[in-house]
Protein backbone atom coordinates (compact mmCIF):
# COMPACT_ATOMS: atom_id res chain seq x y z
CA UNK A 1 52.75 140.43 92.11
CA UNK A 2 53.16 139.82 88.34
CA UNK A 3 49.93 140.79 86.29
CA UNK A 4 48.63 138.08 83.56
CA UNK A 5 49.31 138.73 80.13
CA UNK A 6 45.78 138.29 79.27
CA UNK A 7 44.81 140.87 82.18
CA UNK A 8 47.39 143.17 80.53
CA UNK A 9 45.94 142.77 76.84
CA UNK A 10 42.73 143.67 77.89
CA UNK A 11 43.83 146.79 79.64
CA UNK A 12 46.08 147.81 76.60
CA UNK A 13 42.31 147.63 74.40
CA UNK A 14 40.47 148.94 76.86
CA UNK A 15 42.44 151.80 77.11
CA UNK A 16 42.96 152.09 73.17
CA UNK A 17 39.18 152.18 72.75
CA UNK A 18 39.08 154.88 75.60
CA UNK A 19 41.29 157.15 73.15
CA UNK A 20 39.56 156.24 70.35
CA UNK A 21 36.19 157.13 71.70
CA UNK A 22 37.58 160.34 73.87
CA UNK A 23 39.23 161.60 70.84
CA UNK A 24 36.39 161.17 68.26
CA UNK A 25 33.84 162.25 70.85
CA UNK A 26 36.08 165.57 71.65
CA UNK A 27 36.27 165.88 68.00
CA UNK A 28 32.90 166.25 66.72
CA UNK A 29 32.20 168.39 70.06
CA UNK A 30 34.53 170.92 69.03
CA UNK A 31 33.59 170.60 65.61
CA UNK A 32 29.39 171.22 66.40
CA UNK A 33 31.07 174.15 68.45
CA UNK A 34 32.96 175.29 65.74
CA UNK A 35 29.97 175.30 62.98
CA UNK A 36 27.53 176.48 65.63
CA UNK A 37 29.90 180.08 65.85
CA UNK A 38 30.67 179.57 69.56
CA UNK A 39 34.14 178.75 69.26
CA UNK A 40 37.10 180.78 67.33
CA UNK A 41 39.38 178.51 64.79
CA UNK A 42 42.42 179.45 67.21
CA UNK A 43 40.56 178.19 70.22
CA UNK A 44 39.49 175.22 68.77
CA UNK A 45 43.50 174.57 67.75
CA UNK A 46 44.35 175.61 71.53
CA UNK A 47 41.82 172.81 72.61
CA UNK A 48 42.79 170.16 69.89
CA UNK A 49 46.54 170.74 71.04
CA UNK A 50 45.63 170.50 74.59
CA UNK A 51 43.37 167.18 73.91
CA UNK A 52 47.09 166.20 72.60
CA UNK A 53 49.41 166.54 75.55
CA UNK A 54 46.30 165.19 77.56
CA UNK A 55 46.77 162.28 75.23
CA UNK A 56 50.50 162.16 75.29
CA UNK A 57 50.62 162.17 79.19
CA UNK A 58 48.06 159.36 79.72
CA UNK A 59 49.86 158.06 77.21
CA UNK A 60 53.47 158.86 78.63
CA UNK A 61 51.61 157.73 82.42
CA UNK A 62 50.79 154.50 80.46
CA UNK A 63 53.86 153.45 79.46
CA UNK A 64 55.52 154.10 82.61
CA UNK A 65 53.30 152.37 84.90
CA UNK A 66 53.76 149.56 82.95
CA UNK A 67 57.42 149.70 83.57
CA UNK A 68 56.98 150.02 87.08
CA UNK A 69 54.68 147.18 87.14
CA UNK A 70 57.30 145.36 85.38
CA UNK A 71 60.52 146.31 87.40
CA UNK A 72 57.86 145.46 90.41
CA UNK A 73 57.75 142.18 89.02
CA UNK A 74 61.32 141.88 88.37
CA UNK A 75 62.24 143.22 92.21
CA UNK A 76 59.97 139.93 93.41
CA UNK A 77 61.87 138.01 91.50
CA UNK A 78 65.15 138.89 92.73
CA UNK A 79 63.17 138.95 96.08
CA UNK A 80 62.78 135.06 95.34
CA UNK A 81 66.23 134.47 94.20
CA UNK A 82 67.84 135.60 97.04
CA UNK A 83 65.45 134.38 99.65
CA UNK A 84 66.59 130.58 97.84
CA UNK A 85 70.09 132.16 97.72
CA UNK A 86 69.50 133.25 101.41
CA UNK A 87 68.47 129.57 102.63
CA UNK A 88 71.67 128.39 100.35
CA UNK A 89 73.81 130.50 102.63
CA UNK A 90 71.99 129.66 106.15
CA UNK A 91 72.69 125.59 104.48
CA UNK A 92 76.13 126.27 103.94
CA UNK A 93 76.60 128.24 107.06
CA UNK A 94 76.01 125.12 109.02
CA UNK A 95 78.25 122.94 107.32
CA UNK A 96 80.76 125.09 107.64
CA UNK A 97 80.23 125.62 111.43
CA UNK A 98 79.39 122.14 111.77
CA UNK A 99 83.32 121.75 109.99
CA UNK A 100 84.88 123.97 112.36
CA UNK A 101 83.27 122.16 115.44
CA UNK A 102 84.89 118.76 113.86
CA UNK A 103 88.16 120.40 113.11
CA UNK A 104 88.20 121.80 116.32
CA UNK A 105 87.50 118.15 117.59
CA UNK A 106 90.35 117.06 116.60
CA UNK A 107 92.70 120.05 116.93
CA UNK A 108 91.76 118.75 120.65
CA UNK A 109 92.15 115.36 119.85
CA UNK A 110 95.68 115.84 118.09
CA UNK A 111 96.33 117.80 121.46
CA UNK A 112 95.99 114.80 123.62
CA UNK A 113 97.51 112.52 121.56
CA UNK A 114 101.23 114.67 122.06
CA UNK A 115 100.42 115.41 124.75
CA UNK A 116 100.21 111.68 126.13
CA UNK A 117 103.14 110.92 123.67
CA UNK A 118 105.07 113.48 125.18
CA UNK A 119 104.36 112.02 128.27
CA UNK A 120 105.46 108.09 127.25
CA UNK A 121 108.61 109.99 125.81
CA UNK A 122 109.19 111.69 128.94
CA UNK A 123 108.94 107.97 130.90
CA UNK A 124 110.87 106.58 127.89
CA UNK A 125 114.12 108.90 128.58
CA UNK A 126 113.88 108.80 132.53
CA UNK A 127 114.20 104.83 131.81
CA UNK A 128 117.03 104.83 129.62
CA UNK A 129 118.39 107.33 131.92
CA UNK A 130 118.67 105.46 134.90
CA UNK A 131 118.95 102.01 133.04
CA UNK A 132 122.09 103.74 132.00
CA UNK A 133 123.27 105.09 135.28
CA UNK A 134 122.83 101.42 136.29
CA UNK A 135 125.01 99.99 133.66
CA UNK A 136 127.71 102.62 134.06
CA UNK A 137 127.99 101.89 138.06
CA UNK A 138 128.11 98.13 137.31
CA UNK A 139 131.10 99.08 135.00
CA UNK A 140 132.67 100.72 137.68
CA UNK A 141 131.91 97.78 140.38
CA UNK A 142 133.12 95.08 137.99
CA UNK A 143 136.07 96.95 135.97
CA UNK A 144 138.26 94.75 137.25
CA UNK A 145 136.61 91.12 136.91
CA UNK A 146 135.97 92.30 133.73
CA UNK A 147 139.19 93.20 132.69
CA UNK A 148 140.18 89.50 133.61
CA UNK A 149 137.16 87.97 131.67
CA UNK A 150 135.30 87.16 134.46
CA UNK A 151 132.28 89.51 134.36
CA UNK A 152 130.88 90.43 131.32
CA UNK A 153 128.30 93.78 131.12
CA UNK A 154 125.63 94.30 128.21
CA UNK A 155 123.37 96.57 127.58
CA UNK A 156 120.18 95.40 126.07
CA UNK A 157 117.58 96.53 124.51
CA UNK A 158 115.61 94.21 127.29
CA UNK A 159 117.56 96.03 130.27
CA UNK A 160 121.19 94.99 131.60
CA UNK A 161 122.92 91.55 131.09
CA UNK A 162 125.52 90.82 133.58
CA UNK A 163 127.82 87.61 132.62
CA UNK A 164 129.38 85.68 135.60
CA UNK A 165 131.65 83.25 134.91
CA UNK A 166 131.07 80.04 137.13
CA UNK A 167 134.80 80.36 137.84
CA UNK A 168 134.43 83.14 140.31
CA UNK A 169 131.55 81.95 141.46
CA UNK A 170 131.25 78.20 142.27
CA UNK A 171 134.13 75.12 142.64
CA UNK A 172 133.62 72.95 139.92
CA UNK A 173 130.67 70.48 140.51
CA UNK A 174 129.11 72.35 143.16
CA UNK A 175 126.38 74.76 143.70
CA UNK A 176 127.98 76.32 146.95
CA UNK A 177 129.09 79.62 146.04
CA UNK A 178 133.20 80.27 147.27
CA UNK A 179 134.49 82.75 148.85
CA UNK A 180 135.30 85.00 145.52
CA UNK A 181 131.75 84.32 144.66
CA UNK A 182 130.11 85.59 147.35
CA UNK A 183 132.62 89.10 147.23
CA UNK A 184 131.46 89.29 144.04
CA UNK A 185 127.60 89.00 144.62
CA UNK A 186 127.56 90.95 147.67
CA UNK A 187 128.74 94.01 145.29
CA UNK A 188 125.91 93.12 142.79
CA UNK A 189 123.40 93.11 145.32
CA UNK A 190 124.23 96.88 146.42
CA UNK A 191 123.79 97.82 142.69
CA UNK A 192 120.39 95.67 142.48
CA UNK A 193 118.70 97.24 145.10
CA UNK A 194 118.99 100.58 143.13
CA UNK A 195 116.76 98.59 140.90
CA UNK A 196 113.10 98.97 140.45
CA UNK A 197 113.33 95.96 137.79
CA UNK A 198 112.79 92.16 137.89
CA UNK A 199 116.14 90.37 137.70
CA UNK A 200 116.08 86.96 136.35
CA UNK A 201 119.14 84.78 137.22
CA UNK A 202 119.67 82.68 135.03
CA UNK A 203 122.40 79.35 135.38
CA UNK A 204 123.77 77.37 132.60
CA UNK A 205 126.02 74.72 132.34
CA UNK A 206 128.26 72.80 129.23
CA UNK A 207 127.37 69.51 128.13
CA UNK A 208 128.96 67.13 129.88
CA UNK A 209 127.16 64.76 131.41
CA UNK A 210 126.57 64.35 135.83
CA UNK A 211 129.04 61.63 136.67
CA UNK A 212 129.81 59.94 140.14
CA UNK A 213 128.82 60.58 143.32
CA UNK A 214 127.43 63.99 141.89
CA UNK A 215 124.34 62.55 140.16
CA UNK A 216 123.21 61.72 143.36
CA UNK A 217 122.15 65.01 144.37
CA UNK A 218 122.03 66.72 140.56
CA UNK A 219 121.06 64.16 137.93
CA UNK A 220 121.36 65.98 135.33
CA UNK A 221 123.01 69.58 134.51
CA UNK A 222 119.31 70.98 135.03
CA UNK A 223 119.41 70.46 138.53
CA UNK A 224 123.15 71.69 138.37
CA UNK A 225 122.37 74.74 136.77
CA UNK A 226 118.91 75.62 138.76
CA UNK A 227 120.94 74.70 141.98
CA UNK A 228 123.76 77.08 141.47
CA UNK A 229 121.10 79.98 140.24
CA UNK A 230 119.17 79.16 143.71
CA UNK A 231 122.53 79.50 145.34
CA UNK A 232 122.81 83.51 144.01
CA UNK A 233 119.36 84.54 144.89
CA UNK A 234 119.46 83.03 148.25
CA UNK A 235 122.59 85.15 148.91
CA UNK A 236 121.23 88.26 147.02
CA UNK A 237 117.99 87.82 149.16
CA UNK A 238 120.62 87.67 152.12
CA UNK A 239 121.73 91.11 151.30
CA UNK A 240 118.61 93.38 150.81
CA UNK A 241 117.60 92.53 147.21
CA UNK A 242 113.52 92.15 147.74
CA UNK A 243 112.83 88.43 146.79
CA UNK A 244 109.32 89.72 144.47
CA UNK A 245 112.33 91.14 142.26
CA UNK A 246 114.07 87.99 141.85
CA UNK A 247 113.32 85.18 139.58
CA UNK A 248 115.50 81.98 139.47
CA UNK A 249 115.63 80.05 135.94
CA UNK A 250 117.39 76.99 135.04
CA UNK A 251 118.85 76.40 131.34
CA UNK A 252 121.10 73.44 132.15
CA UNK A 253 123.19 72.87 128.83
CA UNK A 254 121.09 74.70 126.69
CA UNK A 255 121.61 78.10 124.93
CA UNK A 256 125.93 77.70 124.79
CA UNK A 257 127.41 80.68 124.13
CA UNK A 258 130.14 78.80 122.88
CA UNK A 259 131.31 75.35 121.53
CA UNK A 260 131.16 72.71 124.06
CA UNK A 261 133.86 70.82 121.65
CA UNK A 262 136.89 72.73 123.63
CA UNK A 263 137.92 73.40 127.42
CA UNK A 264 137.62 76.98 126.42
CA UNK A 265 134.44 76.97 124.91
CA UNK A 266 132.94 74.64 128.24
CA UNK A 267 134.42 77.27 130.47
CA UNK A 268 132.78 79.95 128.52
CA UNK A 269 128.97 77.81 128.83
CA UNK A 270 129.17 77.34 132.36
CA UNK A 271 127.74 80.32 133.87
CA UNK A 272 124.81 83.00 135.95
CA UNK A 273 123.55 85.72 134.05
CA UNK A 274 121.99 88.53 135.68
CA UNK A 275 119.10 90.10 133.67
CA UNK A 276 117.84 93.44 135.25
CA UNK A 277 114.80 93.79 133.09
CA UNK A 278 112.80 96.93 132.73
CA UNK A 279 109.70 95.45 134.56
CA UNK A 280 108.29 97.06 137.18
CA UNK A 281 107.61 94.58 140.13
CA UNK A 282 104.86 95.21 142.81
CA UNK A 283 105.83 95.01 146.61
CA UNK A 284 103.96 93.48 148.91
């Protein structure tokens, strides 16, 4: 504990009248001593010099103690400084284990996430994969109609396109598939039950308009078209394809792939498209 400063004055007189009066009192001892004949002039020197290095110790004893007493009070000090630098550490050592609980958060965190994206790219290549391996073994099935402009294959980035021309397929005004047709559809069918997907069939016609005895049963190339895509998934269902993976659409003279303003271009518009999309389809 730091002593006062006025506690330390009044030692420091204290202790100066002390000397004063232990010096002047030890004097004029000595010196009745000294008149009175019971002391020798060398003694009294040997006790004067002795009075001396009494006086010099205390003195010496004095000084020091008050050095002690103020590295004592520079120790509690430091003793206070690092107790504050102490509780300075203890706050930062929190933060900084609070920091590595957080970091190791999301080291865990980051974990998951590539993990689970891993995962997706995993299901991502085993789709492509076999979306391929479909495509590929359509090629095969169809090289020929397609080398004769028949059949047309895509891959898209929606799943498989497959292009049949209404040539092979139906006799023109009708939705009753011939005899090439149904060949041809009975092959598709083997490759579609390979396939998880939904497959939409699609059927489109050109732009000219129902005429005759035929707009009695179509009246317009929407019934035409949804007719003749009926036609393919009743004989698709007739071969195995499950009917929950089917979907029949009509686009009657809409979306031409072509210009309706030639034969070639009509020929080209009238037409089923097989989609095999990439959508898995629940069986009941």
């Amino acid at each position: 504990m730091s002593m006062p400063s006025g506690q330390k004055k009044a030692i420091s007189t204290s202790l100066h009248k002390f000397n004063s009066f232990v010096s002047g009192g030890f004097v004029l001892i000595l010196a009745l001593l000294l008149l009175g004949g019971c002391v020798s002039k060398s003694n009294f020197d040997d006790m004067v010099a002795k009075r001396n290095n009494a006086l010099e110790n205390y003195a010496r004893i004095a000084v020091e103690r008050d050095a002690l007493a103020a590295q004592r009070d520079q120790l509690a000090t430091e003793k206070d400084q690092l107790a504050v630098e102490k509780d300075q550490l203890a706050v930062e050592k929190a933060a900084l284990l609070q920091q590595k609980a957080d970091l190791s958060k999301q080291i865990q965190e980051i974990a998951a996430q590539k993990a689970q994206a891993e995962k997706e790219a995993q299901i991502a290549r085993a789709e492509i994969a076999r979306q391929q391996a479909i495509y590929d073994s359509l090629q095969q099935v169809f090289a020929k109609e397609q080398q004769q402009s028949q059949v047309k294959i895509e891959m898209l980035k929606s799943g498989i396109k497959v292009n049949l021309s209404n040539d092979i397929l139906f006799p023109s005004g009708s939705a009753l598939l011939n005899e090439t047709g149904v060949d041809v559809l009975k092959r598709a069918a083997e490759e579609l039950k390979k396939s998880p997907y939904q497959t939409l069939i699609a059927g489109y016609t050109d732009n000219v308009p129902i005429s005759g005895k035929l707009m009695d049963r179509y009246p317009s190339n929407w019934e035409l078209a949804g007719a003749r895509a009926a036609s393919v998934v009743r004989l698709l269902e007739s071969e195995g394809v499950p009917s929950p993976q089917m979907l029949a659409i009509s686009f009657g003279e809409n979306s031409p792939v072509a210009s309706n303003e030639t034969p070639e271009g009509r020929k080209l518009n009238r037409r089923i498209e097989l989609i095999l999309r990439p959508v898995a389809i629940e069986m009941r």
